[in-house]
Protein backbone atom coordinates (compact mmCIF):
# COMPACT_ATOMS: atom_id res chain seq x y z
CA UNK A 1 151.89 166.90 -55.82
CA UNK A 2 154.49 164.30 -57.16
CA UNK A 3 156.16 162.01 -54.26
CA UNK A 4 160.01 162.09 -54.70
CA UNK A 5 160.12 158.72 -54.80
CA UNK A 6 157.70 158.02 -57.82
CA UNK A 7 160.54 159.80 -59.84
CA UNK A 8 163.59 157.74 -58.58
CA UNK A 9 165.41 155.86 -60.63
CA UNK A 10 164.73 152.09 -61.70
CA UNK A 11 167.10 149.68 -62.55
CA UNK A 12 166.36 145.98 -64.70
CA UNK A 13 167.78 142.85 -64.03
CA UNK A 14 167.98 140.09 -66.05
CA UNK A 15 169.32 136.91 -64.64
CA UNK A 16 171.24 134.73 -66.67
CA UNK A 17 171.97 131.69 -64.51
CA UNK A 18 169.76 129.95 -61.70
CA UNK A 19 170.26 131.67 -58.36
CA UNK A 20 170.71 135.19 -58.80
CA UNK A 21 170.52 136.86 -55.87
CA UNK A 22 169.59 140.29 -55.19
CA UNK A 23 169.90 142.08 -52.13
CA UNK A 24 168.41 145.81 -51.34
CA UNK A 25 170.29 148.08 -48.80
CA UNK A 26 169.04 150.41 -46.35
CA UNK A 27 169.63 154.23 -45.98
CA UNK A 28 171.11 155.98 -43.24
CA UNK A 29 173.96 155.19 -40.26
CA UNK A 30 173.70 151.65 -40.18
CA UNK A 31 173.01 149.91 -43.94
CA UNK A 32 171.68 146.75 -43.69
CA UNK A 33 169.84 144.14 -46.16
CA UNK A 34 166.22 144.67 -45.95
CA UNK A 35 165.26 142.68 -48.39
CA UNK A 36 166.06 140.02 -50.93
CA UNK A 37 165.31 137.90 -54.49
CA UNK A 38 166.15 134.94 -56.05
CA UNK A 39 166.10 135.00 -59.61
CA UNK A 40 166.32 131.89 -62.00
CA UNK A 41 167.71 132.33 -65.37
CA UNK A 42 165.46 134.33 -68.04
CA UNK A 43 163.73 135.96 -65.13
CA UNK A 44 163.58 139.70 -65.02
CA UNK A 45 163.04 142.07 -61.98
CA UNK A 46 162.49 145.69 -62.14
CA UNK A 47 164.00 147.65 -58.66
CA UNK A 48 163.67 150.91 -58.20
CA UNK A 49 165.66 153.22 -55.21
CA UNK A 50 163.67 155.01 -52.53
CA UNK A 51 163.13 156.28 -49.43
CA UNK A 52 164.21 153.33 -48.04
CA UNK A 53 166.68 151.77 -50.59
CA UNK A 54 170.17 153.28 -51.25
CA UNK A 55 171.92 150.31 -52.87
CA UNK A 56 170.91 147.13 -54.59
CA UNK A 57 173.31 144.33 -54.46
CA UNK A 58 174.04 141.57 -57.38
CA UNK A 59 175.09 138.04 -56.90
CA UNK A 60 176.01 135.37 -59.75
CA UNK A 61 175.65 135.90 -63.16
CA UNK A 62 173.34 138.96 -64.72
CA UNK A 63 172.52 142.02 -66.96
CA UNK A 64 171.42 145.09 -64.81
CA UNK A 65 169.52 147.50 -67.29
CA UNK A 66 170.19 151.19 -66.15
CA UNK A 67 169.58 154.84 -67.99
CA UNK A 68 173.62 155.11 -67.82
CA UNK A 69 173.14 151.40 -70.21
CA UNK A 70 173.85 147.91 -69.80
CA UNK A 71 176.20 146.06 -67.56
CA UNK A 72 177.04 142.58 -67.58
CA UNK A 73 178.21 140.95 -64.37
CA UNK A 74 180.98 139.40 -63.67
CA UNK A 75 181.42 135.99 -61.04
């Protein structure tokens, strides 16, 4: 049997500046940060939502790779 969570849906981020920050968010009632990244330009993390992860937050400047495409942020 598959867990749910091995089919959830990653997301890439590519930072282009020093100092991206990336912040993951918590299911349920309360959502709080559980857990975050620095990322210095050229550097690439791969997040993926779970169980425990409902929302991923993006600070400074970055390309966020997702199956709906690419999206550039903005600062």
């Amino acid at each position: 049997m598959t867990d749910a969570w091995e089919l959830a849906d990653y997301i890439v981020i590519k930072a282009l500046e020093n100092g991206v920050t990336i912040m993951g968010l918590t299911r349920g009632k309360d959502t709080k940060f559980h857990h975050t990244e620095k990322l210095d330009r050229g550097e690439i993390m791969v997040a993926q939502f779970t169980e425990h992860t409902s929302a991923i937050k993006i600070r400074g400047r970055a390309e966020v790779y997702t199956k709906h495409g690419m999206i550039l942020t903005e600062t």
